[in-house]
PDB file of N, CA and C in Angstrom:
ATOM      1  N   UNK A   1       9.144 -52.465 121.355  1.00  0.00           N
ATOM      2  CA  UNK A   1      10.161 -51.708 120.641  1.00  0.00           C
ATOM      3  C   UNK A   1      11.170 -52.679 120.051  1.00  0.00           C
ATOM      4  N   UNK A   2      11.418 -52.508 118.732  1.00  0.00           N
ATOM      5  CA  UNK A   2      12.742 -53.361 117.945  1.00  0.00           C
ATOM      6  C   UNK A   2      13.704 -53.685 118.929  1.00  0.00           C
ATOM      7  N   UNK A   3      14.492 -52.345 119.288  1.00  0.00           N
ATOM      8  CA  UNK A   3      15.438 -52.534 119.785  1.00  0.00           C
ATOM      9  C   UNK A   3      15.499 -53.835 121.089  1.00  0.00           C
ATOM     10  N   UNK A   4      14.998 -53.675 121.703  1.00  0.00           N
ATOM     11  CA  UNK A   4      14.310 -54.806 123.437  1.00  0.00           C
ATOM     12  C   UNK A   4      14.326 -55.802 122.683  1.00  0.00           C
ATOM     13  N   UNK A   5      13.570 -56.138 121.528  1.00  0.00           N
ATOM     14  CA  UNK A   5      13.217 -57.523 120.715  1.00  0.00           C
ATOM     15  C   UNK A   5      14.798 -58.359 120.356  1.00  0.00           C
ATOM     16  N   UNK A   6      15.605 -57.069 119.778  1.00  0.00           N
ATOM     17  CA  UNK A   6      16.656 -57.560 119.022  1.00  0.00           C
ATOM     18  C   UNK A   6      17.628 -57.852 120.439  1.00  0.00           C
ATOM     19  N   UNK A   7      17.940 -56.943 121.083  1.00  0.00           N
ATOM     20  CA  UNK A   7      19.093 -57.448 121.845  1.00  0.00           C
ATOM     21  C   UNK A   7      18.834 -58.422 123.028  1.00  0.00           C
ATOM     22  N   UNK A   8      16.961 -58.936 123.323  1.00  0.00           N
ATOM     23  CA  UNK A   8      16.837 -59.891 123.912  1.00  0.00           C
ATOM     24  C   UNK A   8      17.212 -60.919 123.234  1.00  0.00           C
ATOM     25  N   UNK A   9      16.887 -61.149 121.805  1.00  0.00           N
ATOM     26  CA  UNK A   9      16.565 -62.480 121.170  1.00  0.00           C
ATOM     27  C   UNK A   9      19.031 -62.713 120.926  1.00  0.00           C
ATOM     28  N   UNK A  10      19.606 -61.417 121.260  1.00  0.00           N
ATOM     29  CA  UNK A  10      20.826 -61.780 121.005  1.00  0.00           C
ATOM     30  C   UNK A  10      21.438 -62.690 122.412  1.00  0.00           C
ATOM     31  N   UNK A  11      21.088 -61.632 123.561  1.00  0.00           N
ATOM     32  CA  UNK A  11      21.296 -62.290 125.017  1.00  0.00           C
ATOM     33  C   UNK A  11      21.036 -63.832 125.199  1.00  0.00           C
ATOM     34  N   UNK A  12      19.751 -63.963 124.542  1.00  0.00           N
ATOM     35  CA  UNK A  12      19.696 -65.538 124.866  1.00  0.00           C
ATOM     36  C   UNK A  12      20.446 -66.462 123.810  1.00  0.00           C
ATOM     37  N   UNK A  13      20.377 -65.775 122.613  1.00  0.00           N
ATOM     38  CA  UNK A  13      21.034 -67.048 121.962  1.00  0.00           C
ATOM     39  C   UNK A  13      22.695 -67.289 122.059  1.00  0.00           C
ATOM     40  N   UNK A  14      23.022 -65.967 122.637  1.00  0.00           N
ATOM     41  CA  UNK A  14      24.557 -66.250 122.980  1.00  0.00           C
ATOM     42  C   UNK A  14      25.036 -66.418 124.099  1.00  0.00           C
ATOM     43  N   UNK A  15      24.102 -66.442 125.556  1.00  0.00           N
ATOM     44  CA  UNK A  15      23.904 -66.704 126.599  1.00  0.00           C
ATOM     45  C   UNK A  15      24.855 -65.209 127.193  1.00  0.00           C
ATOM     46  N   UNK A  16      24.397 -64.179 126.874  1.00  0.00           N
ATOM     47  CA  UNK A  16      25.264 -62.641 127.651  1.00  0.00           C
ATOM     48  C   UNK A  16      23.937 -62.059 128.078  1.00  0.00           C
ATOM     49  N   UNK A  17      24.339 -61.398 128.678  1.00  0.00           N
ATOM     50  CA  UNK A  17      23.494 -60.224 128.761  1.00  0.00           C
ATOM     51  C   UNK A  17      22.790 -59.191 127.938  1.00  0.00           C
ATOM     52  N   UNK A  18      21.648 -58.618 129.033  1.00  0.00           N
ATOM     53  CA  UNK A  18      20.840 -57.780 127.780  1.00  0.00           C
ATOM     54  C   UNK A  18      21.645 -56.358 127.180  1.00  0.00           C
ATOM     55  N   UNK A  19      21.992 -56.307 128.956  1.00  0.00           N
ATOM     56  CA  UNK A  19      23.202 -55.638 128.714  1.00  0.00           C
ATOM     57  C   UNK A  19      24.313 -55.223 127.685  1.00  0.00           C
ATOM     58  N   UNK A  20      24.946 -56.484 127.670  1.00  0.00           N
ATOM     59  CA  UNK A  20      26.074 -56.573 126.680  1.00  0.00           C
ATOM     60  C   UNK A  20      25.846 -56.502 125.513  1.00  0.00           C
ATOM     61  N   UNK A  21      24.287 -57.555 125.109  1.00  0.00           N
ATOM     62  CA  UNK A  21      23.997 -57.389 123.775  1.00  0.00           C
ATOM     63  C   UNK A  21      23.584 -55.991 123.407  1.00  0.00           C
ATOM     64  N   UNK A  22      23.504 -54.822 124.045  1.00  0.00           N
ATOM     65  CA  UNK A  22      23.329 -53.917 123.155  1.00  0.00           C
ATOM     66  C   UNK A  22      24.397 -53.115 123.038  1.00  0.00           C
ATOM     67  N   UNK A  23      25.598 -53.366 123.778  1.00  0.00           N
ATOM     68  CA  UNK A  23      26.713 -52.966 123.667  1.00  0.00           C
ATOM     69  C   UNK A  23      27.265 -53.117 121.762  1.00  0.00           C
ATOM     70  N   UNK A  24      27.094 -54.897 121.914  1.00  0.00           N
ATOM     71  CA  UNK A  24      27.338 -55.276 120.526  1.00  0.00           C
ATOM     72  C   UNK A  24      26.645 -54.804 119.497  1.00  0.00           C
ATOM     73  N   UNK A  25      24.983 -54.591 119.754  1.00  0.00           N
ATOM     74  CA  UNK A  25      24.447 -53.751 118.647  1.00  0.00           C
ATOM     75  C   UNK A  25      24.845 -52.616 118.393  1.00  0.00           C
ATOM     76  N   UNK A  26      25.231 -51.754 119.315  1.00  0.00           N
ATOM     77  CA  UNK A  26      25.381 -50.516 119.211  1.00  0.00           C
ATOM     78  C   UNK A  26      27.383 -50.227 118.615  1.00  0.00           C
ATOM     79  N   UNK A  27      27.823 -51.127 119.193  1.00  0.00           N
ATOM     80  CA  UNK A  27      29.199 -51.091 117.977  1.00  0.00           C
ATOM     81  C   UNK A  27      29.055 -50.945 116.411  1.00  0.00           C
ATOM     82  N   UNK A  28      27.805 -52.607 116.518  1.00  0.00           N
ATOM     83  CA  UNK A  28      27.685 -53.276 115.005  1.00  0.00           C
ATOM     84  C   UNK A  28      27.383 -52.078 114.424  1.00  0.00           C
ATOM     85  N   UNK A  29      26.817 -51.030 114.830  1.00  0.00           N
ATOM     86  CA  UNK A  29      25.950 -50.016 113.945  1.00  0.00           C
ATOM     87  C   UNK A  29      26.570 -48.425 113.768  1.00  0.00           C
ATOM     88  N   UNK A  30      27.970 -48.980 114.272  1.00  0.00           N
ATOM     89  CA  UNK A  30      28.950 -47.366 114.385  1.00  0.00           C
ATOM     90  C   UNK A  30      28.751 -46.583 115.465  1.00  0.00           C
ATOM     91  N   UNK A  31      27.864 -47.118 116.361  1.00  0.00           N
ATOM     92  CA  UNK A  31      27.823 -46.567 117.996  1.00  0.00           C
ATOM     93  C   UNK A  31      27.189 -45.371 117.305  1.00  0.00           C
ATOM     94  N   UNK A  32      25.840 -44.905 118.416  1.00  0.00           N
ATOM     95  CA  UNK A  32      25.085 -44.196 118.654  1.00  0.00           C
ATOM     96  C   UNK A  32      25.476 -42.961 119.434  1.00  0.00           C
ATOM     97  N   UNK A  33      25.014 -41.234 119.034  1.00  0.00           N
ATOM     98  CA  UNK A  33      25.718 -40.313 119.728  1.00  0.00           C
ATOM     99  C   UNK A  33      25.161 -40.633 121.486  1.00  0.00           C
ATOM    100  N   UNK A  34      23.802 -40.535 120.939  1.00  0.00           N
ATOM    101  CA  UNK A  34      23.208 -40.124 122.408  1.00  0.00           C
ATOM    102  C   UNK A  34      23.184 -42.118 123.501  1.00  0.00           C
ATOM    103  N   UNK A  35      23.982 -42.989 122.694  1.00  0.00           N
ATOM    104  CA  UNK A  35      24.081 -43.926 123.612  1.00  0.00           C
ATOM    105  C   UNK A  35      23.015 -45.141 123.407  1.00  0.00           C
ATOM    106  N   UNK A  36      21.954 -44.835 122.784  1.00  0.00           N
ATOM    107  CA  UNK A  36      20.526 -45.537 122.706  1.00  0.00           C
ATOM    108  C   UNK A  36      19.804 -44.792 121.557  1.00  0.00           C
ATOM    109  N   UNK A  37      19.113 -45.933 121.161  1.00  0.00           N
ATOM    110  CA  UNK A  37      18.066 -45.961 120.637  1.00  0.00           C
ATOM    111  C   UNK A  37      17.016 -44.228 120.742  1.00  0.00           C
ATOM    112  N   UNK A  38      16.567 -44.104 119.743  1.00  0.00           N
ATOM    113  CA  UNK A  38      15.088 -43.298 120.225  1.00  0.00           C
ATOM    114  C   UNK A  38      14.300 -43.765 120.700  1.00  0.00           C
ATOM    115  N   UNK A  39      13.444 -43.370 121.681  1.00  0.00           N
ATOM    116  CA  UNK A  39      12.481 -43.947 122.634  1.00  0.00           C
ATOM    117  C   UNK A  39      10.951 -43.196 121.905  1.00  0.00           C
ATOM    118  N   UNK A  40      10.111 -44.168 121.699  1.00  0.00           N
ATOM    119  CA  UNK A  40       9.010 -43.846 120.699  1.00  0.00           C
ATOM    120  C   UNK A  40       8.226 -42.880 121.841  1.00  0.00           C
ATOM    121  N   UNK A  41       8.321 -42.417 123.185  1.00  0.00           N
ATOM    122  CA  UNK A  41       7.733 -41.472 123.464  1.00  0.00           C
ATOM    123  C   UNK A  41       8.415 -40.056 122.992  1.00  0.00           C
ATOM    124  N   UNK A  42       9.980 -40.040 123.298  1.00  0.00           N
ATOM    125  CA  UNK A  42      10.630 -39.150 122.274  1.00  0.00           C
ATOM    126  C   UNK A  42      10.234 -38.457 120.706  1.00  0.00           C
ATOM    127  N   UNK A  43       9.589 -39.613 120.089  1.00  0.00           N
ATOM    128  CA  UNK A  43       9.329 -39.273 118.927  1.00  0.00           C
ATOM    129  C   UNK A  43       8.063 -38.474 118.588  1.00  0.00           C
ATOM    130  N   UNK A  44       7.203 -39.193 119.993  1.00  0.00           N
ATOM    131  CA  UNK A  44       5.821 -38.270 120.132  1.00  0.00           C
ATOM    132  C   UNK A  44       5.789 -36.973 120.389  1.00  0.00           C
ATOM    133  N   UNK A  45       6.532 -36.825 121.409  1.00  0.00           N
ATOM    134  CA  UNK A  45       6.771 -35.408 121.491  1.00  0.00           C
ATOM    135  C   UNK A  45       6.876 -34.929 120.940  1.00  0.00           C
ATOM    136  N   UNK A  46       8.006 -35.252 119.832  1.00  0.00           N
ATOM    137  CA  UNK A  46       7.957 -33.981 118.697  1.00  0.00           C
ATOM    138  C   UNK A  46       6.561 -34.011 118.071  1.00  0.00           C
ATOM    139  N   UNK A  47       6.538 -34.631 117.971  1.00  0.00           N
ATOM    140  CA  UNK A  47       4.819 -34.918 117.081  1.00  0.00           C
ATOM    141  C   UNK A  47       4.042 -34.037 117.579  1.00  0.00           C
ATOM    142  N   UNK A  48       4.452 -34.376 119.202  1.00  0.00           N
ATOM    143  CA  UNK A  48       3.218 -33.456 119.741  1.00  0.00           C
ATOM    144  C   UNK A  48       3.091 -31.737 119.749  1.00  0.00           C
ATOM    145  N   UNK A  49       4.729 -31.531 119.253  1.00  0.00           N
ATOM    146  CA  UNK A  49       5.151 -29.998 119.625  1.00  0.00           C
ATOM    147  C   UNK A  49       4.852 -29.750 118.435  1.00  0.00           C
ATOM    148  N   UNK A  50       4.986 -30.307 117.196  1.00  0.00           N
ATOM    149  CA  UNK A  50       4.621 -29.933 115.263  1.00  0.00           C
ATOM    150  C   UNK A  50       3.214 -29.675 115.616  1.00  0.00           C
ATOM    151  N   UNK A  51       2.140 -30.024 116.303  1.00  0.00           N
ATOM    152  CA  UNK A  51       0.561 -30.064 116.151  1.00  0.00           C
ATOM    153  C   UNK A  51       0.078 -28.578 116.787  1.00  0.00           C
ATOM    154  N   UNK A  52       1.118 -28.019 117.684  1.00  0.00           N
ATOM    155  CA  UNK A  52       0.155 -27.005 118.698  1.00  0.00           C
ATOM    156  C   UNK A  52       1.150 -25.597 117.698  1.00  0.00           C
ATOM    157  N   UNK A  53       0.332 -24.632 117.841  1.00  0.00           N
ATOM    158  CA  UNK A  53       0.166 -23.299 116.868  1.00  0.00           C
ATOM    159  C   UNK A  53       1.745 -22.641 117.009  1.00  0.00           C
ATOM    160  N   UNK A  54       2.446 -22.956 118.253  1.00  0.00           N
ATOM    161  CA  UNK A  54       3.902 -22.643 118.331  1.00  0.00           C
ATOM    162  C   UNK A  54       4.790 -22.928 117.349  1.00  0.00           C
ATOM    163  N   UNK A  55       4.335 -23.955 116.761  1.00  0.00           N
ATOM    164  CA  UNK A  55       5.421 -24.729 115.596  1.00  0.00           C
ATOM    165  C   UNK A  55       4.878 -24.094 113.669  1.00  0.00           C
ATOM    166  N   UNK A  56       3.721 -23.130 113.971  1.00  0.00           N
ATOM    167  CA  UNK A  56       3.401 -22.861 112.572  1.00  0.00           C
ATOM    168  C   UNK A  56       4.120 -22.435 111.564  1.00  0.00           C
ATOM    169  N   UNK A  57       5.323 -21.593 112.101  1.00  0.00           N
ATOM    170  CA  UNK A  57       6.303 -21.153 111.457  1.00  0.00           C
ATOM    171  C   UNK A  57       7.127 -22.147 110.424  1.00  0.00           C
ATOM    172  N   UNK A  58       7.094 -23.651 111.090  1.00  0.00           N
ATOM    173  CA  UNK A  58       8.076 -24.641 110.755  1.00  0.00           C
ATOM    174  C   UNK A  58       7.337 -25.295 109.506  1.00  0.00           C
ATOM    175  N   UNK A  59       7.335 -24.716 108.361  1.00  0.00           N
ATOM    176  CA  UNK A  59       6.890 -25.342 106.872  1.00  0.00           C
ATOM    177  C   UNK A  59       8.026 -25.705 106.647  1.00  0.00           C
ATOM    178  N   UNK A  60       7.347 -26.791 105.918  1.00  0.00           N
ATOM    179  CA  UNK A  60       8.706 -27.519 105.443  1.00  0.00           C
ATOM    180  C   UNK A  60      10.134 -28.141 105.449  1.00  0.00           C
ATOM    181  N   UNK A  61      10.054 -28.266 106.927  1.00  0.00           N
ATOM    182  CA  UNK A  61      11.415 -28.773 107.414  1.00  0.00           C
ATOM    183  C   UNK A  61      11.438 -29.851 107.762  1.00  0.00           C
ATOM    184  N   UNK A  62      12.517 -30.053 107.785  1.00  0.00           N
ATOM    185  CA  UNK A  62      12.950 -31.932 108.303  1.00  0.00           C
ATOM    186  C   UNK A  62      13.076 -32.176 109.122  1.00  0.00           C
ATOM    187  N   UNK A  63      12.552 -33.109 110.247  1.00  0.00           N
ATOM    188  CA  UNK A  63      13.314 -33.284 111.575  1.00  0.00           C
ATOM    189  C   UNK A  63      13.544 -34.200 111.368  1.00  0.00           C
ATOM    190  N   UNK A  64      14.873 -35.273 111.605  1.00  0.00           N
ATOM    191  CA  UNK A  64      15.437 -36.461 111.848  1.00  0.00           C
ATOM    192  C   UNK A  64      15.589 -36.723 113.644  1.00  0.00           C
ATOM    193  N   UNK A  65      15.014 -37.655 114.497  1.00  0.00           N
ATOM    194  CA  UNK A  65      14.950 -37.943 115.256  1.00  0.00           C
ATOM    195  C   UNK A  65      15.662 -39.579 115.401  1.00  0.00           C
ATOM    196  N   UNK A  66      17.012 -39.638 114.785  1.00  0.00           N
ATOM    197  CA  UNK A  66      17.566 -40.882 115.433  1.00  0.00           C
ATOM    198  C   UNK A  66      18.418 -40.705 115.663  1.00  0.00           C
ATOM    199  N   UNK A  67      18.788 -39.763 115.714  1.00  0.00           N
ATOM    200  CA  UNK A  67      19.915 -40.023 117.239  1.00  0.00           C
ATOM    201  C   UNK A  67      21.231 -39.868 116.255  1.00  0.00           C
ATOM    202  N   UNK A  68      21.312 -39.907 114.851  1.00  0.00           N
ATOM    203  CA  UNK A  68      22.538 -39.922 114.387  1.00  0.00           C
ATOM    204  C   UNK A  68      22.398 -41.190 113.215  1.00  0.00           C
ATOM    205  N   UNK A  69      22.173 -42.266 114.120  1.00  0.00           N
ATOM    206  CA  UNK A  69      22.678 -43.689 113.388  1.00  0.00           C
ATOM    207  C   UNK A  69      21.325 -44.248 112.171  1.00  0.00           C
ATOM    208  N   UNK A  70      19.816 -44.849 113.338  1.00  0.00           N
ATOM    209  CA  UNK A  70      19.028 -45.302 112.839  1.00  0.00           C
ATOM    210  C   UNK A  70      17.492 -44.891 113.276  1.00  0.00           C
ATOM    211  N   UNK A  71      16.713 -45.081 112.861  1.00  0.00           N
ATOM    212  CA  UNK A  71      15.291 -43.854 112.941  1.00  0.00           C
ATOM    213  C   UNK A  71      14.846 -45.235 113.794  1.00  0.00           C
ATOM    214  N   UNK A  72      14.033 -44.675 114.826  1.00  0.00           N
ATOM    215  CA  UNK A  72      13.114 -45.531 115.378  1.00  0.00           C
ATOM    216  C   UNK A  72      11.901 -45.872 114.725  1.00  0.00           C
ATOM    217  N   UNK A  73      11.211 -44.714 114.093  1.00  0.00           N
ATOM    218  CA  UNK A  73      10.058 -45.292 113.012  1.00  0.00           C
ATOM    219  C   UNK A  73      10.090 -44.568 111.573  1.00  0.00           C
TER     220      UNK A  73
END
């Protein structure tokens, strides 16, 4: 996942935490509602709930799944 990639490769080069570095990402980016990232099983789900006959009703609509800030895929 991006996110793990980016705020590892920040932790080490500034010697903080993984911790912290996503503190800083998540400022840099106007802070996130739900706190984090979308988690790409999150995203499946919906995927998975659009595929089964419950969701037939739903033509044509949008779902945005990031959380507010930035789309996971």
């Amino acid at each position: 996942m991006y996110s793990v990639r980016l705020t590892d490769r920040i932790s080490k080069s500034t010697n903080i935490t993984v911790e912290e570095a996503t503190i800083i990402v998540m400022d840099a980016l106007a802070g996130i509602p739900m706190g984090r990232p979308a988690q790409s099983e999150e995203v499946a789900e919906l995927v998975d709930f659009l595929a089964f006959p419950r969701a037939d009703y739903l033509i044509g609509t949008e779902f945005v799944i990031d959380v507010g800030t930035i789309p996971d895929i």
